[in-house]
PDB file of N, CA and C in Angstrom:
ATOM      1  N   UNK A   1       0.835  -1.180   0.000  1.00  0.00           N
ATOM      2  CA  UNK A   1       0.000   0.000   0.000  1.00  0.00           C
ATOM      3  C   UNK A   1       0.885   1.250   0.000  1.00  0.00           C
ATOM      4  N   UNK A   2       0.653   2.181  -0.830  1.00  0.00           N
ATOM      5  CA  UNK A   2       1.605   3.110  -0.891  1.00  0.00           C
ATOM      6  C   UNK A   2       1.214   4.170   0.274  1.00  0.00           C
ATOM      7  N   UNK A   3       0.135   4.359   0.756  1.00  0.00           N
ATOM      8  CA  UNK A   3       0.244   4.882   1.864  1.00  0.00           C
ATOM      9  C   UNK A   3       0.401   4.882   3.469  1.00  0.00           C
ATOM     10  N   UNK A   4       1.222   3.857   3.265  1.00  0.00           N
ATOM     11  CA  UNK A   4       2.696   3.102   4.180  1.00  0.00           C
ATOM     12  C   UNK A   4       3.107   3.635   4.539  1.00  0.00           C
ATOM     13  N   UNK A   5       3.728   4.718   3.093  1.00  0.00           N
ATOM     14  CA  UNK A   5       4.518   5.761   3.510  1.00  0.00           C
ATOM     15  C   UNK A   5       4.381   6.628   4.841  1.00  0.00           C
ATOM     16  N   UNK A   6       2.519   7.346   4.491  1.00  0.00           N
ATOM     17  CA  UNK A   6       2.603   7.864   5.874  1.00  0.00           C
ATOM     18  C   UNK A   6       2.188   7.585   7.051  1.00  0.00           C
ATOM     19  N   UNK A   7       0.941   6.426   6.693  1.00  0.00           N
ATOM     20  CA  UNK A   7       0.305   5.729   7.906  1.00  0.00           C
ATOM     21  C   UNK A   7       0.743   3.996   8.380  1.00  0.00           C
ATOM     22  N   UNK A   8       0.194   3.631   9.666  1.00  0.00           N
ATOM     23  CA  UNK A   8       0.960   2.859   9.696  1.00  0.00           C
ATOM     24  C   UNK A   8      -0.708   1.834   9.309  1.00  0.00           C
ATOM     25  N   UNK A   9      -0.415   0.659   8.849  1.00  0.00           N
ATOM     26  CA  UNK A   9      -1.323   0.008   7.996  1.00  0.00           C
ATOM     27  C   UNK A   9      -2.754   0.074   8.449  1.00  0.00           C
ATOM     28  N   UNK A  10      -2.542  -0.861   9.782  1.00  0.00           N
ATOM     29  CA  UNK A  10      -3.748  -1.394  10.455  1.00  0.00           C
ATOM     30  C   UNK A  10      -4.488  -0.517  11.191  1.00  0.00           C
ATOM     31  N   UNK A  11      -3.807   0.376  11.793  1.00  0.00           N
ATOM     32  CA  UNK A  11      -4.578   1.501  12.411  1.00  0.00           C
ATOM     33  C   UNK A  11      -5.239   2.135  11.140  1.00  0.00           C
ATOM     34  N   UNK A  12      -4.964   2.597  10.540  1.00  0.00           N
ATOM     35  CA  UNK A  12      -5.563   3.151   9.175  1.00  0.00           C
ATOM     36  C   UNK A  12      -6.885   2.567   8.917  1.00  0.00           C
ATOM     37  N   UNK A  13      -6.833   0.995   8.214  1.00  0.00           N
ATOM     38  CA  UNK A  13      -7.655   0.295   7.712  1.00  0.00           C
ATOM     39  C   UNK A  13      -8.828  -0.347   8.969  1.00  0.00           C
ATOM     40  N   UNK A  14      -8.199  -0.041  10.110  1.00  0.00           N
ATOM     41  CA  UNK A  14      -9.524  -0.091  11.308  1.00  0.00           C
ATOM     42  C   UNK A  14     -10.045   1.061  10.925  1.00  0.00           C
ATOM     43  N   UNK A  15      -9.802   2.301  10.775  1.00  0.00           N
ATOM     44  CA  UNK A  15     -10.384   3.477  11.110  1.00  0.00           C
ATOM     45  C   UNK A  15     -11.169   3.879   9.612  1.00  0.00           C
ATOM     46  N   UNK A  16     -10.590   3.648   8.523  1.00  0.00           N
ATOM     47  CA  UNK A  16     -11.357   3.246   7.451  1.00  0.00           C
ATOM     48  C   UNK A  16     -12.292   2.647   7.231  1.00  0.00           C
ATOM     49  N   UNK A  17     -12.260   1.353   7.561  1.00  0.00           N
ATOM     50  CA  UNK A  17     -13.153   0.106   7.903  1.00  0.00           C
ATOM     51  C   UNK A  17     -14.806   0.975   8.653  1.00  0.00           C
ATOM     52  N   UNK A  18     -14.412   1.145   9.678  1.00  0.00           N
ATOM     53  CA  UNK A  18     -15.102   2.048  10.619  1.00  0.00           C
ATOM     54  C   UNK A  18     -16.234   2.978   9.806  1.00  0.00           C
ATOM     55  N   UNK A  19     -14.883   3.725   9.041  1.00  0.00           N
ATOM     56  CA  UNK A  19     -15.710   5.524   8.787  1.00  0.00           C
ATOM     57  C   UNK A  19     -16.750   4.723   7.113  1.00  0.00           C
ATOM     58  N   UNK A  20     -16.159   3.672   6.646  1.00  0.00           N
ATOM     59  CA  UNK A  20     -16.471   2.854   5.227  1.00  0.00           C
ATOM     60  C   UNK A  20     -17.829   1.915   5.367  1.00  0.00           C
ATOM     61  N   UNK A  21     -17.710   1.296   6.212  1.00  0.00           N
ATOM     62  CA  UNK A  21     -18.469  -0.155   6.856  1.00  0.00           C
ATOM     63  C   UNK A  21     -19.225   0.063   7.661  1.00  0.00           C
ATOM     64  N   UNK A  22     -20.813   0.120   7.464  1.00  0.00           N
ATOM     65  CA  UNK A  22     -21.527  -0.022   8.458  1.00  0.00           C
ATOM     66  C   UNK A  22     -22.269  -1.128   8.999  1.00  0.00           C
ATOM     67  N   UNK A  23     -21.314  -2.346   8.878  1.00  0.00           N
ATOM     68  CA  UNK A  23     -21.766  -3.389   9.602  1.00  0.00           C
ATOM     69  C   UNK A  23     -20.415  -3.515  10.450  1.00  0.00           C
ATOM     70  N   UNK A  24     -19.449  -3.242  10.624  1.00  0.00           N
ATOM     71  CA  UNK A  24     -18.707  -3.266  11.413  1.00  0.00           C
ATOM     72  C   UNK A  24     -18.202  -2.383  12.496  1.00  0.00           C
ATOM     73  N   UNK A  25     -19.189  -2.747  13.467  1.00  0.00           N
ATOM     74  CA  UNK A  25     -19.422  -1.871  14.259  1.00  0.00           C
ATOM     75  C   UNK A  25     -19.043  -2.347  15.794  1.00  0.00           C
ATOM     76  N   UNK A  26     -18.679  -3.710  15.575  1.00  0.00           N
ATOM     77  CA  UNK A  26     -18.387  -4.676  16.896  1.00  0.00           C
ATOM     78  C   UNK A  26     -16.824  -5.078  16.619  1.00  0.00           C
ATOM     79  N   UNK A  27     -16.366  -5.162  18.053  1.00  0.00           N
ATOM     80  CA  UNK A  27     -14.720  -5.753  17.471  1.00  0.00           C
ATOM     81  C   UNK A  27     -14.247  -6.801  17.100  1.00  0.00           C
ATOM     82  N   UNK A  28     -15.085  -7.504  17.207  1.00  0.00           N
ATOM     83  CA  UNK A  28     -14.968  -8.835  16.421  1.00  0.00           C
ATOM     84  C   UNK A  28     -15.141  -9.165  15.104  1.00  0.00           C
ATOM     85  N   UNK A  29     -16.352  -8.344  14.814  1.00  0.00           N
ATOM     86  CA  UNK A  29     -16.673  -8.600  13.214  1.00  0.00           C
ATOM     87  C   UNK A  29     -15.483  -7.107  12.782  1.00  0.00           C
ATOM     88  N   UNK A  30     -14.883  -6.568  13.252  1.00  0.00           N
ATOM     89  CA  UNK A  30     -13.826  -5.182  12.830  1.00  0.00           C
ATOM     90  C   UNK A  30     -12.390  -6.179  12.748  1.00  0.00           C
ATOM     91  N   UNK A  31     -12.201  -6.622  13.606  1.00  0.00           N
ATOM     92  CA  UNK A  31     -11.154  -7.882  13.663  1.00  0.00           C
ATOM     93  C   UNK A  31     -10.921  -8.158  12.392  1.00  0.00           C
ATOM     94  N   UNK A  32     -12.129  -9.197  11.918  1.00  0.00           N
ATOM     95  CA  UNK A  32     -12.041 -10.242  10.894  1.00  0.00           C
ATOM     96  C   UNK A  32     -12.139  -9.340   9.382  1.00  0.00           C
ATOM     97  N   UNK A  33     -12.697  -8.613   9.738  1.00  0.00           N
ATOM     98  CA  UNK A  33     -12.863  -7.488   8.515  1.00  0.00           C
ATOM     99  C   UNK A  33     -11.330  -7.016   7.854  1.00  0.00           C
ATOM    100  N   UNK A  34     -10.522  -6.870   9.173  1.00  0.00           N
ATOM    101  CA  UNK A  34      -9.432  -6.037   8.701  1.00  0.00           C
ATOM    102  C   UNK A  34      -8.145  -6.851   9.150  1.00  0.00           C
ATOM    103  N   UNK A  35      -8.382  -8.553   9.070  1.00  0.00           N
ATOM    104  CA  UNK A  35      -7.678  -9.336   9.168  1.00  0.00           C
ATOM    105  C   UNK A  35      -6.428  -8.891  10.108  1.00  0.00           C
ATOM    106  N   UNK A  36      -7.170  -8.960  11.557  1.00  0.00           N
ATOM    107  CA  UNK A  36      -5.989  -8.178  12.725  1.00  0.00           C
ATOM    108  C   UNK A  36      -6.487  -9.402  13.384  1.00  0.00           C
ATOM    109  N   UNK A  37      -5.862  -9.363  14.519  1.00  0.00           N
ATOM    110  CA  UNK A  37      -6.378 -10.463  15.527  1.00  0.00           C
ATOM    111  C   UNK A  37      -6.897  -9.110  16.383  1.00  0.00           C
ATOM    112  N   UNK A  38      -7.494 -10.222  17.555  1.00  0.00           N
ATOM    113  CA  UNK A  38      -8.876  -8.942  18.186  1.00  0.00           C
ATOM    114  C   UNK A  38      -8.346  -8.539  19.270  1.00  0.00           C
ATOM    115  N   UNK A  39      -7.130  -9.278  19.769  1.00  0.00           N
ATOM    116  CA  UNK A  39      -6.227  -8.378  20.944  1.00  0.00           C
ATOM    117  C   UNK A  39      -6.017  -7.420  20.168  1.00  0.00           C
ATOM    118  N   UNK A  40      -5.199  -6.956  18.680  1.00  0.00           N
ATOM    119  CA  UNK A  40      -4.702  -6.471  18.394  1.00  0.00           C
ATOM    120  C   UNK A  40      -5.595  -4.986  18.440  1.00  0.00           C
ATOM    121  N   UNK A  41      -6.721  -5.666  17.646  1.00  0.00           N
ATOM    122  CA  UNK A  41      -7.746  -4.496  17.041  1.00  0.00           C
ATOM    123  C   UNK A  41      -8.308  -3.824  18.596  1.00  0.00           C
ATOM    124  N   UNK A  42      -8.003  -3.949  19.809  1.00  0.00           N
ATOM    125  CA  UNK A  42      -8.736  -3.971  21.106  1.00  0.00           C
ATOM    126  C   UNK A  42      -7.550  -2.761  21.408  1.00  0.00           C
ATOM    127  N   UNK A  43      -6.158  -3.305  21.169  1.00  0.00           N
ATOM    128  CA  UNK A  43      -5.480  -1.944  21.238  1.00  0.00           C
ATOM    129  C   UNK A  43      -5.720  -0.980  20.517  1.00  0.00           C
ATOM    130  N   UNK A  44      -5.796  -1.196  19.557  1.00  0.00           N
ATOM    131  CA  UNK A  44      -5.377   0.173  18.596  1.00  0.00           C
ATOM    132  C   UNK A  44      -6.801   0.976  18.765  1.00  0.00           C
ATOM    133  N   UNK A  45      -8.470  -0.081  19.032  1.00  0.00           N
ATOM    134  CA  UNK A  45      -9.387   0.772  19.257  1.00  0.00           C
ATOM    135  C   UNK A  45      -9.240   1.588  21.012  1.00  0.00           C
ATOM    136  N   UNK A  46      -8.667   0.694  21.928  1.00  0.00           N
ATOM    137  CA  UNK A  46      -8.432   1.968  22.576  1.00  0.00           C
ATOM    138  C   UNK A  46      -7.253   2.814  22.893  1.00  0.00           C
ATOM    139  N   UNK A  47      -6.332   3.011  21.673  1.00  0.00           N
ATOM    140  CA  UNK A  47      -5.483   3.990  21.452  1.00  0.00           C
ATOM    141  C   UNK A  47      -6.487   4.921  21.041  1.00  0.00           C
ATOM    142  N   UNK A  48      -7.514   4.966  19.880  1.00  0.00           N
ATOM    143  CA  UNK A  48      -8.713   5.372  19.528  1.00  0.00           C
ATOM    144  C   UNK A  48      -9.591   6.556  19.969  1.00  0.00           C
ATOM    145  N   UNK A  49      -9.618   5.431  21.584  1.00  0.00           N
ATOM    146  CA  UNK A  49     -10.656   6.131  22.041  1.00  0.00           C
ATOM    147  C   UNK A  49      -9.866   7.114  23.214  1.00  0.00           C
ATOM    148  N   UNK A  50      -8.568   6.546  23.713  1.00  0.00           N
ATOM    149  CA  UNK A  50      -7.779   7.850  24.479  1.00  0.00           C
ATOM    150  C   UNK A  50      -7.740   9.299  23.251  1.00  0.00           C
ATOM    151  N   UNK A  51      -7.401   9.306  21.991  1.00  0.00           N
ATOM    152  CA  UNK A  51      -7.628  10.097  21.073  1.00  0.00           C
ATOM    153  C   UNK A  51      -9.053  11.178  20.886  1.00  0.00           C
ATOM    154  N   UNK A  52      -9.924  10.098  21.447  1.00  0.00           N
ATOM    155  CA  UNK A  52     -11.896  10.775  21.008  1.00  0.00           C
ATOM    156  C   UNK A  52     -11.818  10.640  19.583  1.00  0.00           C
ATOM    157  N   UNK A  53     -11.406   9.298  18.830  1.00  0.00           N
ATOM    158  CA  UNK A  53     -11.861   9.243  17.404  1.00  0.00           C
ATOM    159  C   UNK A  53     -13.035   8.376  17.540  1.00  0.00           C
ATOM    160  N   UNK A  54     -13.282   7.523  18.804  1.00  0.00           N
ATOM    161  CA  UNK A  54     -14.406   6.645  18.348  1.00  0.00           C
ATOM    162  C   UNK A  54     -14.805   6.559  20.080  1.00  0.00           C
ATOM    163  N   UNK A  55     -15.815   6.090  20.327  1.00  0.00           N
ATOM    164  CA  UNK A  55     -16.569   5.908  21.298  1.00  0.00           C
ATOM    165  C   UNK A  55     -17.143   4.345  21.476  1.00  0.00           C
ATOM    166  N   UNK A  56     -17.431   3.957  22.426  1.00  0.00           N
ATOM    167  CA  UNK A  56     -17.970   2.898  23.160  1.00  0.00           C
ATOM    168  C   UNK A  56     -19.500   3.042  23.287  1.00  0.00           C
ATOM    169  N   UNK A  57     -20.259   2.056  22.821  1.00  0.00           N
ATOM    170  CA  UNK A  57     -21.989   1.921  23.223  1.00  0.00           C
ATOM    171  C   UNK A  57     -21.864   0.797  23.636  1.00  0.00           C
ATOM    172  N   UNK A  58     -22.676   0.882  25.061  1.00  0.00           N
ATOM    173  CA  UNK A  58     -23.044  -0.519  25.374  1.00  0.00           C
ATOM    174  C   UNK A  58     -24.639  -1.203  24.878  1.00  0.00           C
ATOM    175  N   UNK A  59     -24.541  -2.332  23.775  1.00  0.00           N
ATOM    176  CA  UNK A  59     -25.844  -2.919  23.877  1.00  0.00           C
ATOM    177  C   UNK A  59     -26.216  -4.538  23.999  1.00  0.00           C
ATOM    178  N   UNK A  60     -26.820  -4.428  25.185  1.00  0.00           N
ATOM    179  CA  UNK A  60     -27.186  -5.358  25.773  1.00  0.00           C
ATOM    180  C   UNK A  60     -25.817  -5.858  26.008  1.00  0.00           C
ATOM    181  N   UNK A  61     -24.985  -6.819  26.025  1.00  0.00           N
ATOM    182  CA  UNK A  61     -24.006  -7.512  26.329  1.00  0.00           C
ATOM    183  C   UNK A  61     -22.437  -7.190  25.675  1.00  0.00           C
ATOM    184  N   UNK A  62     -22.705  -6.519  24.584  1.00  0.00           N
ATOM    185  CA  UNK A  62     -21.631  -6.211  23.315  1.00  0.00           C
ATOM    186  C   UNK A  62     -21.821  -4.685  23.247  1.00  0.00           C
ATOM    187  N   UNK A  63     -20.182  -4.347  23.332  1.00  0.00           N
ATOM    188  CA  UNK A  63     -19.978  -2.517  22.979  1.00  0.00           C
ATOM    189  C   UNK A  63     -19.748  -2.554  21.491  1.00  0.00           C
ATOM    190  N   UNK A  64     -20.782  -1.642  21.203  1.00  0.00           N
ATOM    191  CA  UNK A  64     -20.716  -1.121  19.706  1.00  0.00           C
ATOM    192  C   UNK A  64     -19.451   0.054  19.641  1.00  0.00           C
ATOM    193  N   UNK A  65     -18.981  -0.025  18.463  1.00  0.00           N
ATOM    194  CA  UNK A  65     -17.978   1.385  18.109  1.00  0.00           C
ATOM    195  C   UNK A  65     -18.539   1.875  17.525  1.00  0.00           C
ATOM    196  N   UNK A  66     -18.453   3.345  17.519  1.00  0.00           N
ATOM    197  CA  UNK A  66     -18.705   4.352  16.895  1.00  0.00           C
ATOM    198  C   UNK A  66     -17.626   5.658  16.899  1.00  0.00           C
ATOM    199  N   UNK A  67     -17.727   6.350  15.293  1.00  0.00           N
ATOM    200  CA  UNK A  67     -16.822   7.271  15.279  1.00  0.00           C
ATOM    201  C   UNK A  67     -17.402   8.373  15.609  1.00  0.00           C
ATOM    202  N   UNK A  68     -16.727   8.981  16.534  1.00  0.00           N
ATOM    203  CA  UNK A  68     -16.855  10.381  16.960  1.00  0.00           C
ATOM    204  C   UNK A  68     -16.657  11.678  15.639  1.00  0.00           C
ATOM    205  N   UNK A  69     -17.334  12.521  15.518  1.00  0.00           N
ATOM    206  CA  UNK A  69     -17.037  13.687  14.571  1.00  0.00           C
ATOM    207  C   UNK A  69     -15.594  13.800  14.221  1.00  0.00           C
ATOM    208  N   UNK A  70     -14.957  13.571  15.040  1.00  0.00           N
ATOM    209  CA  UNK A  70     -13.401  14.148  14.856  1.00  0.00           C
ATOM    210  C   UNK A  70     -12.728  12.859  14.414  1.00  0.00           C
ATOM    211  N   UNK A  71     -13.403  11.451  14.974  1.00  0.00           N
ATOM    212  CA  UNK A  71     -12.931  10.385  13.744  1.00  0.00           C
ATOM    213  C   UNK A  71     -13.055  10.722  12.190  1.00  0.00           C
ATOM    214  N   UNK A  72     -14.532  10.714  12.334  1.00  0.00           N
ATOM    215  CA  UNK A  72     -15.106  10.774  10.651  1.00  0.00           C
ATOM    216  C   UNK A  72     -14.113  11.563  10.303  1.00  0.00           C
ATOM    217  N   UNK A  73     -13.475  13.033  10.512  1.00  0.00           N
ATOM    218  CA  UNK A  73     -13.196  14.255   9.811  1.00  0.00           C
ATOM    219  C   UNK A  73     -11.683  13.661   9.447  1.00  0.00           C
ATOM    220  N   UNK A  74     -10.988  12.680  10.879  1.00  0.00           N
ATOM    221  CA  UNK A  74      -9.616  12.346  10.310  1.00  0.00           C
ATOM    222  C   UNK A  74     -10.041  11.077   9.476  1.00  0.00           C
ATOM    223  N   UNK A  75     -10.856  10.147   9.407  1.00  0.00           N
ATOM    224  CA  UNK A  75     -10.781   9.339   8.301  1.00  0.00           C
ATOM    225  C   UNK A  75     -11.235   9.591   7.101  1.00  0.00           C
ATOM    226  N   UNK A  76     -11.510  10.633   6.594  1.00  0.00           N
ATOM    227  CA  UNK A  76     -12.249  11.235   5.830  1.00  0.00           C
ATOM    228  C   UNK A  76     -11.039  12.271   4.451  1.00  0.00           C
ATOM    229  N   UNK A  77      -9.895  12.837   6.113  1.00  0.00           N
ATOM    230  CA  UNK A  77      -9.151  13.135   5.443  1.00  0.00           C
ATOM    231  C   UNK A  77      -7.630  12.197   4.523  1.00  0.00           C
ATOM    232  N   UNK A  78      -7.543  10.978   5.617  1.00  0.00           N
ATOM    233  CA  UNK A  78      -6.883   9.732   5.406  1.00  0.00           C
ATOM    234  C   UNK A  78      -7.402   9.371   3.810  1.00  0.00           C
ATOM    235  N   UNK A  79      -9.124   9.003   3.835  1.00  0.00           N
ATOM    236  CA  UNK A  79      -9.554   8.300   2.771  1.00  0.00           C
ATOM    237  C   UNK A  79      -8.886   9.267   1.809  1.00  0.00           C
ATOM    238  N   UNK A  80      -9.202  10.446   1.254  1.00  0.00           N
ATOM    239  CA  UNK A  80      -8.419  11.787   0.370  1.00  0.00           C
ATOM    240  C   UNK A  80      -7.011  11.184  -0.286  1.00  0.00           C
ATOM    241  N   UNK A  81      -6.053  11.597   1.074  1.00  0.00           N
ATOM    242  CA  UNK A  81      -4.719  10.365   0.780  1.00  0.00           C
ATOM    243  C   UNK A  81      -4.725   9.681   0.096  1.00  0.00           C
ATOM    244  N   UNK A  82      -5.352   8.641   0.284  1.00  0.00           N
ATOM    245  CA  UNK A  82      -5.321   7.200   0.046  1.00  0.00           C
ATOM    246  C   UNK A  82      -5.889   7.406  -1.649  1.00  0.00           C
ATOM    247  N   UNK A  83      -7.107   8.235  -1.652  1.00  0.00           N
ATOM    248  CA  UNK A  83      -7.423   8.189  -3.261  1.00  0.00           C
ATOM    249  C   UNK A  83      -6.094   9.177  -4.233  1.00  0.00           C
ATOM    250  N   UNK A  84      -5.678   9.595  -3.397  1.00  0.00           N
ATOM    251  CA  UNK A  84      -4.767  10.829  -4.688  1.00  0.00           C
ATOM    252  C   UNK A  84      -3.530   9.916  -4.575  1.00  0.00           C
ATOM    253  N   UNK A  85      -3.500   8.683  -3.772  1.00  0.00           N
ATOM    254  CA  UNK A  85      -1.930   8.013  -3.893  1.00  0.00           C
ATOM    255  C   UNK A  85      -2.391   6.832  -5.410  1.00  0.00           C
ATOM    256  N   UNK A  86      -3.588   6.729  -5.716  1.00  0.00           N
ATOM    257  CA  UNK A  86      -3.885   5.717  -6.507  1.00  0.00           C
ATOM    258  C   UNK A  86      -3.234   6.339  -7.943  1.00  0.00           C
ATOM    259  N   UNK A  87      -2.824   5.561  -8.528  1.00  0.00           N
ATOM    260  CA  UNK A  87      -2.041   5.543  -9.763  1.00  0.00           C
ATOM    261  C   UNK A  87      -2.918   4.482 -10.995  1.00  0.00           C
TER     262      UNK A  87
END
């Protein structure tokens, strides 16, 4: 992926995934989506959420993610990147 260069992969493509995918909204199905393991994806979502890019819902038994305004606006500007690196 050429935008390697500036981001680092998986954090990216969670937060993509996220701002892209609206069935992936649980960390498990975000996991498998973005082929991380779910310890992994458990850090980086709460690197995330120390940030305020995404938030925690509790329903019924399972926390939903959700991106906060200031997610959307940085994945939004990421996605941009990512299209002007396409060749």
């Amino acid at each position: 992926m050429k935008e390697e260069i500036f981001f680092r992969r998986k954090p990216t493509l969670i937060l993509l995934t996220l701002y892209l995918d609206e069935t992936a909204k649980y960390g498990s199905k975000l996991s498998k989506k973005t082929d991380c393991t779910y310890s992994h994806t458990v850090k980086i979502l709460k690197a995330f959420e120390k940030l305020k890019l995404i938030e925690f819902e509790k329903k019924g038994r399972k926390k939903m993610i959700k991106l906060t305004n200031k997610g959307k606006e940085i994945a939004e500007y990421i996605k941009k990147v990512k299209d002007l690196l396409k060749v």
